[in-house]
PDB file of N, CA and C in Angstrom:
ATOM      1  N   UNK A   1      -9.872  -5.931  -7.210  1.00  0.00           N
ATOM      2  CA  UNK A   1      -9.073  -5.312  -6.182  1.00  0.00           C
ATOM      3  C   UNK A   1      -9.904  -5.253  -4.905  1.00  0.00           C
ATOM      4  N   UNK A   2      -9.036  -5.646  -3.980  1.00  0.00           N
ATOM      5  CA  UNK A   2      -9.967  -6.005  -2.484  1.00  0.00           C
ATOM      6  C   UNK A   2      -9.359  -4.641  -1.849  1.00  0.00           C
ATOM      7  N   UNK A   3      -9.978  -3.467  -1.267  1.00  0.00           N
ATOM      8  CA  UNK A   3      -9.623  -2.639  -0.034  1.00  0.00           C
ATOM      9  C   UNK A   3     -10.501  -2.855   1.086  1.00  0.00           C
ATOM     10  N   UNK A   4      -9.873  -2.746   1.880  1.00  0.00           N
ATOM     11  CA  UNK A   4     -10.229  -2.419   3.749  1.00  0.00           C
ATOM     12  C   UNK A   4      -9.563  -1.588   4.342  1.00  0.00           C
ATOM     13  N   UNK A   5     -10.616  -1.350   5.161  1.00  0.00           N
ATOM     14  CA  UNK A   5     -10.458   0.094   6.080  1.00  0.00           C
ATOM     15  C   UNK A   5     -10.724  -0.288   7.758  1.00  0.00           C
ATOM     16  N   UNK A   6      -9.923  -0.135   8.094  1.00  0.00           N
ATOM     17  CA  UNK A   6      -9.946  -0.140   9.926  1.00  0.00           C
ATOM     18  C   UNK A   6     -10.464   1.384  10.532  1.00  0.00           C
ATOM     19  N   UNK A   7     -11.645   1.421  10.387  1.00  0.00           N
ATOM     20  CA  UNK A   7     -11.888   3.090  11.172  1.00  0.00           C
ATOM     21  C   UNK A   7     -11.605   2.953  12.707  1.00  0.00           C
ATOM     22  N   UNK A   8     -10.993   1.748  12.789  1.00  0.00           N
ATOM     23  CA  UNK A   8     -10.198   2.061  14.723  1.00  0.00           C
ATOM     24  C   UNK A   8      -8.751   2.671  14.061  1.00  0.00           C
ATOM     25  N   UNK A   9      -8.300   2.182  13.093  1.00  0.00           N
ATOM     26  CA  UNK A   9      -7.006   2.045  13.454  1.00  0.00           C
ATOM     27  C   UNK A   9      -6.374   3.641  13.075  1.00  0.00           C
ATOM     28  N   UNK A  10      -5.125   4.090  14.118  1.00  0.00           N
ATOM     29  CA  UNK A  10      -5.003   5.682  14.338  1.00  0.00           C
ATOM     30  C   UNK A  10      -4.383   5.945  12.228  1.00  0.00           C
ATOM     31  N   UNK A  11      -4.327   5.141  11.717  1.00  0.00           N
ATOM     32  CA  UNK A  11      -4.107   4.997  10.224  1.00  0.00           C
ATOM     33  C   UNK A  11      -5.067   6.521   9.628  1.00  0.00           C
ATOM     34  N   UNK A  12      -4.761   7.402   9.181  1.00  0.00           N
ATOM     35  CA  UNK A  12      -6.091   7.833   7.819  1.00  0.00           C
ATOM     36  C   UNK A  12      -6.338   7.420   7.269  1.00  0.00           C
ATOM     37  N   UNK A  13      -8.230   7.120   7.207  1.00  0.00           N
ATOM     38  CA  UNK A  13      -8.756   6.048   6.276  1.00  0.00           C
ATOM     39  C   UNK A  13      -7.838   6.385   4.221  1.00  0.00           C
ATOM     40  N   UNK A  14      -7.627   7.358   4.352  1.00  0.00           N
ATOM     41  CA  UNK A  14      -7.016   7.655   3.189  1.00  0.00           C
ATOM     42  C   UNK A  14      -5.757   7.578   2.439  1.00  0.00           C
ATOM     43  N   UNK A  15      -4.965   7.220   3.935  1.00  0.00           N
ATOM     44  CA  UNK A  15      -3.885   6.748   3.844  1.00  0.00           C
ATOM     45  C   UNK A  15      -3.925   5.021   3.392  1.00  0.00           C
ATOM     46  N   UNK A  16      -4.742   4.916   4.451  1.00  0.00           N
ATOM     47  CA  UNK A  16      -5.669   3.011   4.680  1.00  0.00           C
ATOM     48  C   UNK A  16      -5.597   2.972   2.985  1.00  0.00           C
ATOM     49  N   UNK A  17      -6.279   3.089   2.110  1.00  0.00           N
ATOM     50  CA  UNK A  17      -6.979   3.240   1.092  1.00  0.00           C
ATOM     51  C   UNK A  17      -5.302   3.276  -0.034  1.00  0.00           C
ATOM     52  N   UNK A  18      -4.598   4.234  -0.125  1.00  0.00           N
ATOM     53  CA  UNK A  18      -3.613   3.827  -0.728  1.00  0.00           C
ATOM     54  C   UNK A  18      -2.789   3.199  -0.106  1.00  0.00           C
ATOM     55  N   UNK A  19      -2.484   2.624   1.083  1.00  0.00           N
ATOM     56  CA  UNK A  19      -1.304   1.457   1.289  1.00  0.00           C
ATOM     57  C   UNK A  19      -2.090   0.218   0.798  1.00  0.00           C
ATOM     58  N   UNK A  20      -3.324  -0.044   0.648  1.00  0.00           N
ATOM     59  CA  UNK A  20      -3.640  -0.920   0.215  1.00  0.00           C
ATOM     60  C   UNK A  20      -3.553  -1.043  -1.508  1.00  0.00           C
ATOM     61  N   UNK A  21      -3.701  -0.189  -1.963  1.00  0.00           N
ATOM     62  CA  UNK A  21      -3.657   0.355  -3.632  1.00  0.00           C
ATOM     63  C   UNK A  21      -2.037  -0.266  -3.546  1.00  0.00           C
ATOM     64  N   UNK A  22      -1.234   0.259  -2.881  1.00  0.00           N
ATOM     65  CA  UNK A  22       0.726  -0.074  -3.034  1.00  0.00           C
ATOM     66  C   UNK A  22       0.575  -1.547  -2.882  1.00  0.00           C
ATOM     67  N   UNK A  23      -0.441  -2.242  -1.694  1.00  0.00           N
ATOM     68  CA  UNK A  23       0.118  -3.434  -1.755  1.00  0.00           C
ATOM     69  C   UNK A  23      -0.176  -4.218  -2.772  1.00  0.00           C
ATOM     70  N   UNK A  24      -1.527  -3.838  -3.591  1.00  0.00           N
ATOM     71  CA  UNK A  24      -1.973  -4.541  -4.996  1.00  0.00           C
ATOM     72  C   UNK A  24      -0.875  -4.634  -5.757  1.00  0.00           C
ATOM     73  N   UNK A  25       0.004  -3.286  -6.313  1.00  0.00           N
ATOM     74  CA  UNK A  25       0.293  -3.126  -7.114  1.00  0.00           C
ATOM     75  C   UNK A  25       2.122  -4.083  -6.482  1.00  0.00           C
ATOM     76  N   UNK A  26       2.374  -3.985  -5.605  1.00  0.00           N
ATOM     77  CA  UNK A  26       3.693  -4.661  -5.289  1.00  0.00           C
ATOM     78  C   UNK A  26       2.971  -6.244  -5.043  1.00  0.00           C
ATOM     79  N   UNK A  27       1.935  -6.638  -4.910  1.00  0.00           N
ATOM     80  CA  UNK A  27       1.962  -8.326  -5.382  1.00  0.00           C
ATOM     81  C   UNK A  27       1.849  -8.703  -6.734  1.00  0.00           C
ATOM     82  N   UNK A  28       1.291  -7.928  -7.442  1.00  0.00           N
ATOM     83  CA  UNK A  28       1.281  -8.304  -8.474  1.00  0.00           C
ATOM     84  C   UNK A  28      -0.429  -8.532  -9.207  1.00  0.00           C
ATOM     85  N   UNK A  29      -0.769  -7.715  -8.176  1.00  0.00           N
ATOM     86  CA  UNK A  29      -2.669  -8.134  -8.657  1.00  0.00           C
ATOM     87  C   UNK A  29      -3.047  -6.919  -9.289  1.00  0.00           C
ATOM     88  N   UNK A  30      -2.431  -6.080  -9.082  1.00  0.00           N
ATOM     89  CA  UNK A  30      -2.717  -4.291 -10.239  1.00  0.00           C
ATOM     90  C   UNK A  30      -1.080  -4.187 -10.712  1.00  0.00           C
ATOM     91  N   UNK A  31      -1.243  -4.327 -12.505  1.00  0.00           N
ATOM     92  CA  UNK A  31       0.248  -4.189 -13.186  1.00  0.00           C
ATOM     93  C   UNK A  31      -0.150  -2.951 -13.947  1.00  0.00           C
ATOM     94  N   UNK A  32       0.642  -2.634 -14.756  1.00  0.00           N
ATOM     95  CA  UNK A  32       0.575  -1.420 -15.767  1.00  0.00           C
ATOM     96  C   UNK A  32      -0.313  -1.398 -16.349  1.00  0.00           C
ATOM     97  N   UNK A  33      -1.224  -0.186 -16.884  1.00  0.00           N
ATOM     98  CA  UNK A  33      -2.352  -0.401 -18.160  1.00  0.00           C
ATOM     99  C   UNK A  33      -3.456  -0.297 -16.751  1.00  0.00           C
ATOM    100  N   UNK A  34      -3.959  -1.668 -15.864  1.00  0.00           N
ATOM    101  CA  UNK A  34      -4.593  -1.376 -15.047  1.00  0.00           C
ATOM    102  C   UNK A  34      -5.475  -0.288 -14.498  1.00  0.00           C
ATOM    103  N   UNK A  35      -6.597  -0.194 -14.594  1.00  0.00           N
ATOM    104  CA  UNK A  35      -7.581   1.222 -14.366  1.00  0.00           C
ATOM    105  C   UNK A  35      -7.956   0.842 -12.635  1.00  0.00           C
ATOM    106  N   UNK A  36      -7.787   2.098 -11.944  1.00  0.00           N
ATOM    107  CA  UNK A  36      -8.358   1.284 -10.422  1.00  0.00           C
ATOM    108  C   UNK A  36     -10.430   1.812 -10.460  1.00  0.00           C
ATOM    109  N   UNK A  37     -10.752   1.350  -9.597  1.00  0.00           N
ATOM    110  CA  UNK A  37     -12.257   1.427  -9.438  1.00  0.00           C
ATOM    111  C   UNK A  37     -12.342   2.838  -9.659  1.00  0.00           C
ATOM    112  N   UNK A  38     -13.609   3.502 -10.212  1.00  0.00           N
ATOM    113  CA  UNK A  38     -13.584   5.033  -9.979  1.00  0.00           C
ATOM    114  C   UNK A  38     -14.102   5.010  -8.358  1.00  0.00           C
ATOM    115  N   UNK A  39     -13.850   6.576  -8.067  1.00  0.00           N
ATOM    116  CA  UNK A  39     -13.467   6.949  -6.422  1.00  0.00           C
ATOM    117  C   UNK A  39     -14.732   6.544  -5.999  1.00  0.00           C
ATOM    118  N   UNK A  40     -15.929   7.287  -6.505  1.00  0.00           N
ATOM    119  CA  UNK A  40     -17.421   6.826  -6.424  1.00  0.00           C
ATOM    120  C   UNK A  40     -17.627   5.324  -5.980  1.00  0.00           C
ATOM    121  N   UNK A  41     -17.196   4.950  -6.681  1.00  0.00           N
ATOM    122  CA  UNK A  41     -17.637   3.151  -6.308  1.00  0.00           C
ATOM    123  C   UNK A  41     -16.631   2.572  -4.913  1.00  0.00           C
ATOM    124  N   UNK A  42     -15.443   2.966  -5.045  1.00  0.00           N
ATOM    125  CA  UNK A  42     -14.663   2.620  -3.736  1.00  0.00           C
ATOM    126  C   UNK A  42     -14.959   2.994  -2.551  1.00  0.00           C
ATOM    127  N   UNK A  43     -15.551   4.706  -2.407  1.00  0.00           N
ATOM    128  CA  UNK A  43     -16.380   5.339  -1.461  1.00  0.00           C
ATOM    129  C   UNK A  43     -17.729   4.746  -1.084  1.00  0.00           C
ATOM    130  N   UNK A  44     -17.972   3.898  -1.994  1.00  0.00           N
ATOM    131  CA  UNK A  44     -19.433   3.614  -1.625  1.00  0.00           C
ATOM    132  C   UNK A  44     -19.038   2.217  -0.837  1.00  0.00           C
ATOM    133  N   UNK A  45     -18.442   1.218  -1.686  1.00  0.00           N
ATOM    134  CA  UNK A  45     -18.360   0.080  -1.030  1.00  0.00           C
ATOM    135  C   UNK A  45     -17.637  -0.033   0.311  1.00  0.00           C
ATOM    136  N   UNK A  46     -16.442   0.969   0.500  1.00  0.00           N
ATOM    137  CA  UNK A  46     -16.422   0.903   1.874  1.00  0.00           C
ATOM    138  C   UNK A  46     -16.871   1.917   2.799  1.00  0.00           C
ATOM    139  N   UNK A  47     -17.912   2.763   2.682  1.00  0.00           N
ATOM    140  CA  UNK A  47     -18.719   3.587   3.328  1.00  0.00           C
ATOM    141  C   UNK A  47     -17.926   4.452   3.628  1.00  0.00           C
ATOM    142  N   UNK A  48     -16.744   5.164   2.824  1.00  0.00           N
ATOM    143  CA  UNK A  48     -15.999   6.558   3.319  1.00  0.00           C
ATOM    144  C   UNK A  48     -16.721   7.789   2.462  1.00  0.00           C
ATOM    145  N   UNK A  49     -16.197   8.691   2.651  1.00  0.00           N
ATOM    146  CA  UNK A  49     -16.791   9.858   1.738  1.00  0.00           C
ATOM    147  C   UNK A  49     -15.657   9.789   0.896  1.00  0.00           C
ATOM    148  N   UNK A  50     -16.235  10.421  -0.524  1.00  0.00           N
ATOM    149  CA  UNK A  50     -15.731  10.468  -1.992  1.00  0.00           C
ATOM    150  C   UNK A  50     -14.429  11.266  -1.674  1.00  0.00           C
ATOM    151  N   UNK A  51     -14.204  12.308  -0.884  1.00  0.00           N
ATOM    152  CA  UNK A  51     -13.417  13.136  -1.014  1.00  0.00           C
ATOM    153  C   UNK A  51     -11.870  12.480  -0.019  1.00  0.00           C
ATOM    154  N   UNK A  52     -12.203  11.475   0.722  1.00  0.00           N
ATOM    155  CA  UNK A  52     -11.757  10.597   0.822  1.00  0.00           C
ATOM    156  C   UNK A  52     -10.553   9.745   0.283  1.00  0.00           C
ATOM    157  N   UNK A  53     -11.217   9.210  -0.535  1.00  0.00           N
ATOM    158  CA  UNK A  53     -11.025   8.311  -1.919  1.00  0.00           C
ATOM    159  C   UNK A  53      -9.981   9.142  -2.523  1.00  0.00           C
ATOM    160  N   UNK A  54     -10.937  10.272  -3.047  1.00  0.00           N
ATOM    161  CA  UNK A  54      -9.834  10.944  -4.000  1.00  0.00           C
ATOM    162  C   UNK A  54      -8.543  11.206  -3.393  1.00  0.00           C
ATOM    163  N   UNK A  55      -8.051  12.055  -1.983  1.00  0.00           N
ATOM    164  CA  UNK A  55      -7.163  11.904  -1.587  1.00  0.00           C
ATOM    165  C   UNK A  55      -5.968  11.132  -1.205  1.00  0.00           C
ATOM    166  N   UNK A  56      -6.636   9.645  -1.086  1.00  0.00           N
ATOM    167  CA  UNK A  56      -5.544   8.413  -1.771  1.00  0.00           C
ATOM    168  C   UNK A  56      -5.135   8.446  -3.154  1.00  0.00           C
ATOM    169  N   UNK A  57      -6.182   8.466  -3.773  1.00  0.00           N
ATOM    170  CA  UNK A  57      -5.778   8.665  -5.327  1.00  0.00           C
ATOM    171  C   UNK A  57      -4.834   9.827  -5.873  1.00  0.00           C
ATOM    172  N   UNK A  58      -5.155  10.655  -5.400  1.00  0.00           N
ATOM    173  CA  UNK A  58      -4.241  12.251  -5.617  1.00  0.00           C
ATOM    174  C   UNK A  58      -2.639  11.433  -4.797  1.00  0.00           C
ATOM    175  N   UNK A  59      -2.808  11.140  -3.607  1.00  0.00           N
ATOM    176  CA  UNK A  59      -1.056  10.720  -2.890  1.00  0.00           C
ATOM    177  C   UNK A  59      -0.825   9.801  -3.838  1.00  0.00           C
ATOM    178  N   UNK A  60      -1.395   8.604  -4.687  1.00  0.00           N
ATOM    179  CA  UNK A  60      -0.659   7.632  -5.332  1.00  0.00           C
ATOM    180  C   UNK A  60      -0.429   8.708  -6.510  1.00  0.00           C
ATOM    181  N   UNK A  61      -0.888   9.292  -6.919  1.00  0.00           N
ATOM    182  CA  UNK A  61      -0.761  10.035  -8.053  1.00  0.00           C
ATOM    183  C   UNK A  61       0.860  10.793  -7.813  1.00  0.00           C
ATOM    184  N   UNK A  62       1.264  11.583  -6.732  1.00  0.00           N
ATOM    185  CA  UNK A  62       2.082  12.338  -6.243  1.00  0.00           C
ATOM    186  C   UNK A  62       3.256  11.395  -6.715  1.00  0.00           C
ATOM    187  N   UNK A  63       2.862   9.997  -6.002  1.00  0.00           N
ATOM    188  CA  UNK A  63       3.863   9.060  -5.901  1.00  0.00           C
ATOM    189  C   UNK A  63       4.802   8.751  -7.119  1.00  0.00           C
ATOM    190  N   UNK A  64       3.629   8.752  -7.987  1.00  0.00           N
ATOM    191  CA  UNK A  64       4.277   8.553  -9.548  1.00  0.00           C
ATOM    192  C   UNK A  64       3.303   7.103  -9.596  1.00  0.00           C
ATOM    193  N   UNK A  65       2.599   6.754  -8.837  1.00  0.00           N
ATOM    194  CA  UNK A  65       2.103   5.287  -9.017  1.00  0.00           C
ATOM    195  C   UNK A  65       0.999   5.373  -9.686  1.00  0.00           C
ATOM    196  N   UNK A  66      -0.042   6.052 -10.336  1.00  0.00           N
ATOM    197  CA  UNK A  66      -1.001   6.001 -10.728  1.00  0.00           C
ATOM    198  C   UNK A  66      -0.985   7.746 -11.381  1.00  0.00           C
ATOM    199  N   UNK A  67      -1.586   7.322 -12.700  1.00  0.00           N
ATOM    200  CA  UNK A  67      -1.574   8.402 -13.782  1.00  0.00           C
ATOM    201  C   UNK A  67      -3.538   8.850 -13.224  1.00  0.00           C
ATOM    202  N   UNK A  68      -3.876   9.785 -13.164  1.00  0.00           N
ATOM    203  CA  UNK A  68      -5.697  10.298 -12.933  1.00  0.00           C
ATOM    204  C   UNK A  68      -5.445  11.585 -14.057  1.00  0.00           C
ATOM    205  N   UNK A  69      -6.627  10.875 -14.792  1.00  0.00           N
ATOM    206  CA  UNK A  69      -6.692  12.033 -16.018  1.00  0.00           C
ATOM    207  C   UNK A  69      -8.214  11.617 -15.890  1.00  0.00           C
ATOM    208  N   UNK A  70      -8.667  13.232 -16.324  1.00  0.00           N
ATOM    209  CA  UNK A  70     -10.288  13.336 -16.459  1.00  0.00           C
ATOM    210  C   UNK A  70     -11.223  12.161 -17.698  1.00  0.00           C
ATOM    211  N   UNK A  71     -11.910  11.350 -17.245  1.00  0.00           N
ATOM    212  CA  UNK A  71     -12.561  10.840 -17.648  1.00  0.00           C
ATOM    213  C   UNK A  71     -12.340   9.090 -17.967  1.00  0.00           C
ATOM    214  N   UNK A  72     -10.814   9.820 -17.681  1.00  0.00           N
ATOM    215  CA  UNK A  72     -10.068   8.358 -18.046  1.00  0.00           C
ATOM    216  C   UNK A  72     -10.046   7.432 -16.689  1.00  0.00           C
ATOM    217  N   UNK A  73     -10.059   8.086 -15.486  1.00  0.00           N
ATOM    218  CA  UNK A  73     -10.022   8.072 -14.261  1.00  0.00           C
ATOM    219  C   UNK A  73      -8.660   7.300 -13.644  1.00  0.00           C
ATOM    220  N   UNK A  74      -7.860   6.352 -13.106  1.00  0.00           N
ATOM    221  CA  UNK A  74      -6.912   6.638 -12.493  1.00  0.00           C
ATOM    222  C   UNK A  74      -6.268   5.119 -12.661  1.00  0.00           C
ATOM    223  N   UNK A  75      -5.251   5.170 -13.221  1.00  0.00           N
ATOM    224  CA  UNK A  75      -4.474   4.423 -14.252  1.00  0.00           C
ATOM    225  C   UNK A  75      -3.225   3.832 -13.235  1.00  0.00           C
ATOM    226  N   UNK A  76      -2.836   2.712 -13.744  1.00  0.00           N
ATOM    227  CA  UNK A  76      -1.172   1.935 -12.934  1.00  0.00           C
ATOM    228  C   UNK A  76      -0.317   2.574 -13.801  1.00  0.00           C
ATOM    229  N   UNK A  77       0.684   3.502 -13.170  1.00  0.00           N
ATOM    230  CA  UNK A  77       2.046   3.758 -14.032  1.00  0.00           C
ATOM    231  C   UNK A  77       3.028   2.442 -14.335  1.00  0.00           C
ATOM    232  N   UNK A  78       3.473   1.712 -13.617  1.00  0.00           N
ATOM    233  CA  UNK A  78       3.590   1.007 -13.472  1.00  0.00           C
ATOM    234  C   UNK A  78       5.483   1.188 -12.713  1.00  0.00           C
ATOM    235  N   UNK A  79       5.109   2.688 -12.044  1.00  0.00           N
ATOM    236  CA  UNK A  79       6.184   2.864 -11.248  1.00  0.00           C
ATOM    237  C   UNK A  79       6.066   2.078  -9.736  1.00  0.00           C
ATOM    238  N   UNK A  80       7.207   1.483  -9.394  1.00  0.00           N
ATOM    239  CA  UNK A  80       6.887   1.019  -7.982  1.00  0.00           C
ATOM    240  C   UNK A  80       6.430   1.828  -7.014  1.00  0.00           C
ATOM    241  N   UNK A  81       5.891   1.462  -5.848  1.00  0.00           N
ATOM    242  CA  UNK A  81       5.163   1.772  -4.616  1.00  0.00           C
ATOM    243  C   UNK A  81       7.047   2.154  -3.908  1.00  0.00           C
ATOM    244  N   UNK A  82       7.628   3.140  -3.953  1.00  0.00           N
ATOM    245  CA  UNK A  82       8.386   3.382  -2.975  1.00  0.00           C
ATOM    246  C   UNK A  82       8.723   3.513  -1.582  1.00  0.00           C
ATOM    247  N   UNK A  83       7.806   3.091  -0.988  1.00  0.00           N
ATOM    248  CA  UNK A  83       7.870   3.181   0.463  1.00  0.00           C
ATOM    249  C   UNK A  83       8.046   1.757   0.681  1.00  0.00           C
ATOM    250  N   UNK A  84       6.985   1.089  -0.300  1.00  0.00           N
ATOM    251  CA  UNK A  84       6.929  -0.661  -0.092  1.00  0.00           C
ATOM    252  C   UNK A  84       8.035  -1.341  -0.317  1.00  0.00           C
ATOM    253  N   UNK A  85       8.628  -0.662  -1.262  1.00  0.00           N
ATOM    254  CA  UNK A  85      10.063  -1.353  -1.685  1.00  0.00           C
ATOM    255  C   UNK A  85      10.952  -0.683  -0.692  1.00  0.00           C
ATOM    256  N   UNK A  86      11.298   0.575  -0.756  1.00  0.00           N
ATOM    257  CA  UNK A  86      11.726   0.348   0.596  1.00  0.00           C
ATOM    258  C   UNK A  86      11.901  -0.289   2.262  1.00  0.00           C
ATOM    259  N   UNK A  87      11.180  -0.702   2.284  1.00  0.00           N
ATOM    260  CA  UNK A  87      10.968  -1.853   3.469  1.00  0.00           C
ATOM    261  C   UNK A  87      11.181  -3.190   3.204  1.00  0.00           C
ATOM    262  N   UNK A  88      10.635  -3.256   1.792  1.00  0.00           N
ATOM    263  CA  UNK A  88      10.936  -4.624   1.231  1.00  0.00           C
ATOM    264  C   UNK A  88      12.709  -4.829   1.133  1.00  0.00           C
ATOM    265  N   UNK A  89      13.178  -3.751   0.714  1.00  0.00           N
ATOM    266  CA  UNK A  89      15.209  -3.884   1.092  1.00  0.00           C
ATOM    267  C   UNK A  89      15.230  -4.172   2.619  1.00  0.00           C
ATOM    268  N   UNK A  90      14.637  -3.040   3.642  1.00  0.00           N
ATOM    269  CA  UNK A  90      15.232  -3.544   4.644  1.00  0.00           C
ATOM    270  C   UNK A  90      14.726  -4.445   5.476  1.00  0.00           C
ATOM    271  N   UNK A  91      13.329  -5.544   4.733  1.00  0.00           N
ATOM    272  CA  UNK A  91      13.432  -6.501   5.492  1.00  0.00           C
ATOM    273  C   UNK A  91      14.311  -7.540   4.886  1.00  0.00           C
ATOM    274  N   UNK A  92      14.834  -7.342   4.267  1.00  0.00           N
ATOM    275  CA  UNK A  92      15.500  -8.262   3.546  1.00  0.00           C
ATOM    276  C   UNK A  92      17.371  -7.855   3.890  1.00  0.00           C
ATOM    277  N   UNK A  93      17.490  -6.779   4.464  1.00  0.00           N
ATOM    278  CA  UNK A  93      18.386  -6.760   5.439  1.00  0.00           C
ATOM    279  C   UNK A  93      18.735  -6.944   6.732  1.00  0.00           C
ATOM    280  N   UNK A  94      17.754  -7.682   7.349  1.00  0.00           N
ATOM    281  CA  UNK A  94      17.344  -7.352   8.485  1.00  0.00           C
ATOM    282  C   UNK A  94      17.474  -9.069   8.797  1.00  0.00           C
ATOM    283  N   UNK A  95      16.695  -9.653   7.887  1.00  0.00           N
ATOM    284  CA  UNK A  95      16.703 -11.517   7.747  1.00  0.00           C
ATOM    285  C   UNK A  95      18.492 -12.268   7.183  1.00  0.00           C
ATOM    286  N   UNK A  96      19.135 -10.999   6.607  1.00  0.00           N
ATOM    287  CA  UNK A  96      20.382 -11.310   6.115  1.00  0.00           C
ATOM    288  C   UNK A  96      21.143 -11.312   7.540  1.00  0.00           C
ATOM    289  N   UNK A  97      21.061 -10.152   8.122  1.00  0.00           N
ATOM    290  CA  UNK A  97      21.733  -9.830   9.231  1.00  0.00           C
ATOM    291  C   UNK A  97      21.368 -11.004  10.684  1.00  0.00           C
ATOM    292  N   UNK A  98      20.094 -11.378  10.907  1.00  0.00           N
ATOM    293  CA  UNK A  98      19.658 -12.026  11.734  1.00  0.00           C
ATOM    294  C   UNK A  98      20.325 -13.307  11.515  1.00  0.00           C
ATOM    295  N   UNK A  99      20.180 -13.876  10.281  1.00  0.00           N
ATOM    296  CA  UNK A  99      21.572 -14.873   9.115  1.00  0.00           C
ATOM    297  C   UNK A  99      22.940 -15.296  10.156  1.00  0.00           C
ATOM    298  N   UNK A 100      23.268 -13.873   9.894  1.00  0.00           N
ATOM    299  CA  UNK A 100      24.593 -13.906   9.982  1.00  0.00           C
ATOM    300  C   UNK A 100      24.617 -13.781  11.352  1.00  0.00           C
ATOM    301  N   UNK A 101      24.030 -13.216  12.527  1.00  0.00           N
ATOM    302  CA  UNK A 101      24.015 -13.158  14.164  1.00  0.00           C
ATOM    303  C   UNK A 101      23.826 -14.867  14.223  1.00  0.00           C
ATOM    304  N   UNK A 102      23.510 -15.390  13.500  1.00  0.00           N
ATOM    305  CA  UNK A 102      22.859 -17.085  14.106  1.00  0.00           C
ATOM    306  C   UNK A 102      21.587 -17.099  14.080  1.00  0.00           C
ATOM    307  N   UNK A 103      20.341 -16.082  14.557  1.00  0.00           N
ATOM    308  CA  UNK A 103      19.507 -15.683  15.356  1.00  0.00           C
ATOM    309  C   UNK A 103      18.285 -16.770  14.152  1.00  0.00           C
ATOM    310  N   UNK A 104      17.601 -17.624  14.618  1.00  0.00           N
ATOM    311  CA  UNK A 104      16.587 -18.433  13.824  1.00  0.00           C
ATOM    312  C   UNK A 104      15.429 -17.725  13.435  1.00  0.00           C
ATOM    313  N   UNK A 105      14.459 -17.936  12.979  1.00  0.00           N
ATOM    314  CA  UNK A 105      13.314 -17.628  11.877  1.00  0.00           C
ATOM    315  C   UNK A 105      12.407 -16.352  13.516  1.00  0.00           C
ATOM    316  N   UNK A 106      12.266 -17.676  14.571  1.00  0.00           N
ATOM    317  CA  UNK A 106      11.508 -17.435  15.172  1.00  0.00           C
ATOM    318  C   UNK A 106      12.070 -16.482  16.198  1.00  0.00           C
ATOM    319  N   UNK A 107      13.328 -16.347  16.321  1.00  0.00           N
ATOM    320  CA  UNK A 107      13.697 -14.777  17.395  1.00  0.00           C
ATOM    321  C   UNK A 107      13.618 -13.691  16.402  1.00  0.00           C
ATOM    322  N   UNK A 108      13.892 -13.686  15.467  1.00  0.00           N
ATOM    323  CA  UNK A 108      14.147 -12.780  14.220  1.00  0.00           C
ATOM    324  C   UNK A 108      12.126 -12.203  14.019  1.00  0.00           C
ATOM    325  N   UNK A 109      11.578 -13.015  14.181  1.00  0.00           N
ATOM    326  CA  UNK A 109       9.948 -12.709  14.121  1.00  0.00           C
ATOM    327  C   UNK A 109       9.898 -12.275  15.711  1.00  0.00           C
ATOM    328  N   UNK A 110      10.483 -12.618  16.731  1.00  0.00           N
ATOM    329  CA  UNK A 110       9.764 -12.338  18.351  1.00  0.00           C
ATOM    330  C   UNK A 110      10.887 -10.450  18.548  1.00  0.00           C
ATOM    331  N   UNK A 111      11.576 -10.577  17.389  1.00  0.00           N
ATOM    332  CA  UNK A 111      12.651  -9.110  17.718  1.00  0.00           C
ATOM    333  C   UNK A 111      11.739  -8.484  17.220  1.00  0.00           C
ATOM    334  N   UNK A 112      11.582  -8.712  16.128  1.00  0.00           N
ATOM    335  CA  UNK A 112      10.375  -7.578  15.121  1.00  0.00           C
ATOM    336  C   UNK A 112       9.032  -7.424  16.149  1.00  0.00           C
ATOM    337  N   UNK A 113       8.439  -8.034  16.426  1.00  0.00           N
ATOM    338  CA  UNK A 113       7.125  -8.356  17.602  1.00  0.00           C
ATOM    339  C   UNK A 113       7.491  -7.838  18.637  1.00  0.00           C
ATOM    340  N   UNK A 114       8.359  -7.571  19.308  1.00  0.00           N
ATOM    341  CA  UNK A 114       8.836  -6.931  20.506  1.00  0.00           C
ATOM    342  C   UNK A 114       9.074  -5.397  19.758  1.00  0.00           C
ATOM    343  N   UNK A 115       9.592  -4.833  18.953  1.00  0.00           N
ATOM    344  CA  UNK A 115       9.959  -3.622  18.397  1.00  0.00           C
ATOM    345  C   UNK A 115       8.508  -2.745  18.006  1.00  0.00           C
ATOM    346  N   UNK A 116       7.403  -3.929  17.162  1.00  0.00           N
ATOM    347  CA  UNK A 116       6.181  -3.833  17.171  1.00  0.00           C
ATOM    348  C   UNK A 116       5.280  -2.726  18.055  1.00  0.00           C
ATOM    349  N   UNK A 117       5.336  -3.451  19.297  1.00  0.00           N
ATOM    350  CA  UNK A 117       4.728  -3.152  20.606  1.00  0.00           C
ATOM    351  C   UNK A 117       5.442  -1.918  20.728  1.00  0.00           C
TER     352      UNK A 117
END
């Protein structure tokens, strides 16, 4: 499992830390059963503090996405990332709709890029 952290970006590194955990688990590179790194080692490799860490881990936990039991340390439920799938519907309403306006690949990417900004 690859994480990165933008300490520019106005993101909480802790937030940073589980949208990246959601995106593992919605490609398909963390499935069920799956153990994620303990917090210790994730804190270290990307130079945040532990308490950090855990606080992604505790929100995926909230989420229903990851089971953290003592010793066992912090497990794939193998419930979806709900926010991810949510977006994942409405970009996929959004490319239907652009569809149906006429609107091609590349205004449909310069609308989103303009909304972006």
């Amino acid at each position: 499992m690859l994480l990165r952290v933008d300490p520019a970006s106005t993101l909480p590194i802790f937030a940073q830390i589980a949208a990246g955990v959601r995106r593992e688990v919605l490609e398909g590179r963390l499935a069920t059963g799956d153990r994620l790194p303990a917090a210790k080692e994730v804190a270290r490799s990307l130079d945040v503090n532990l308490h950090t860490v855990l606080r992604a881990y505790q929100e995926l936990r909230d989420e229903g996405l990851v089971d953290l039991r003592r010793g066992r340390g912090a497990v794939v439920t193998g419930a979806q990332p709900t926010a991810l799938v949510e977006v994942g519907e409405a970009v996929r309403a959004l490319v239907r709709a652009a569809g149906t306006a006429g609107l091609s690949r590349q205004e449909t990417v310069s609308l989103v890029t303009k909304e972006w900004s």
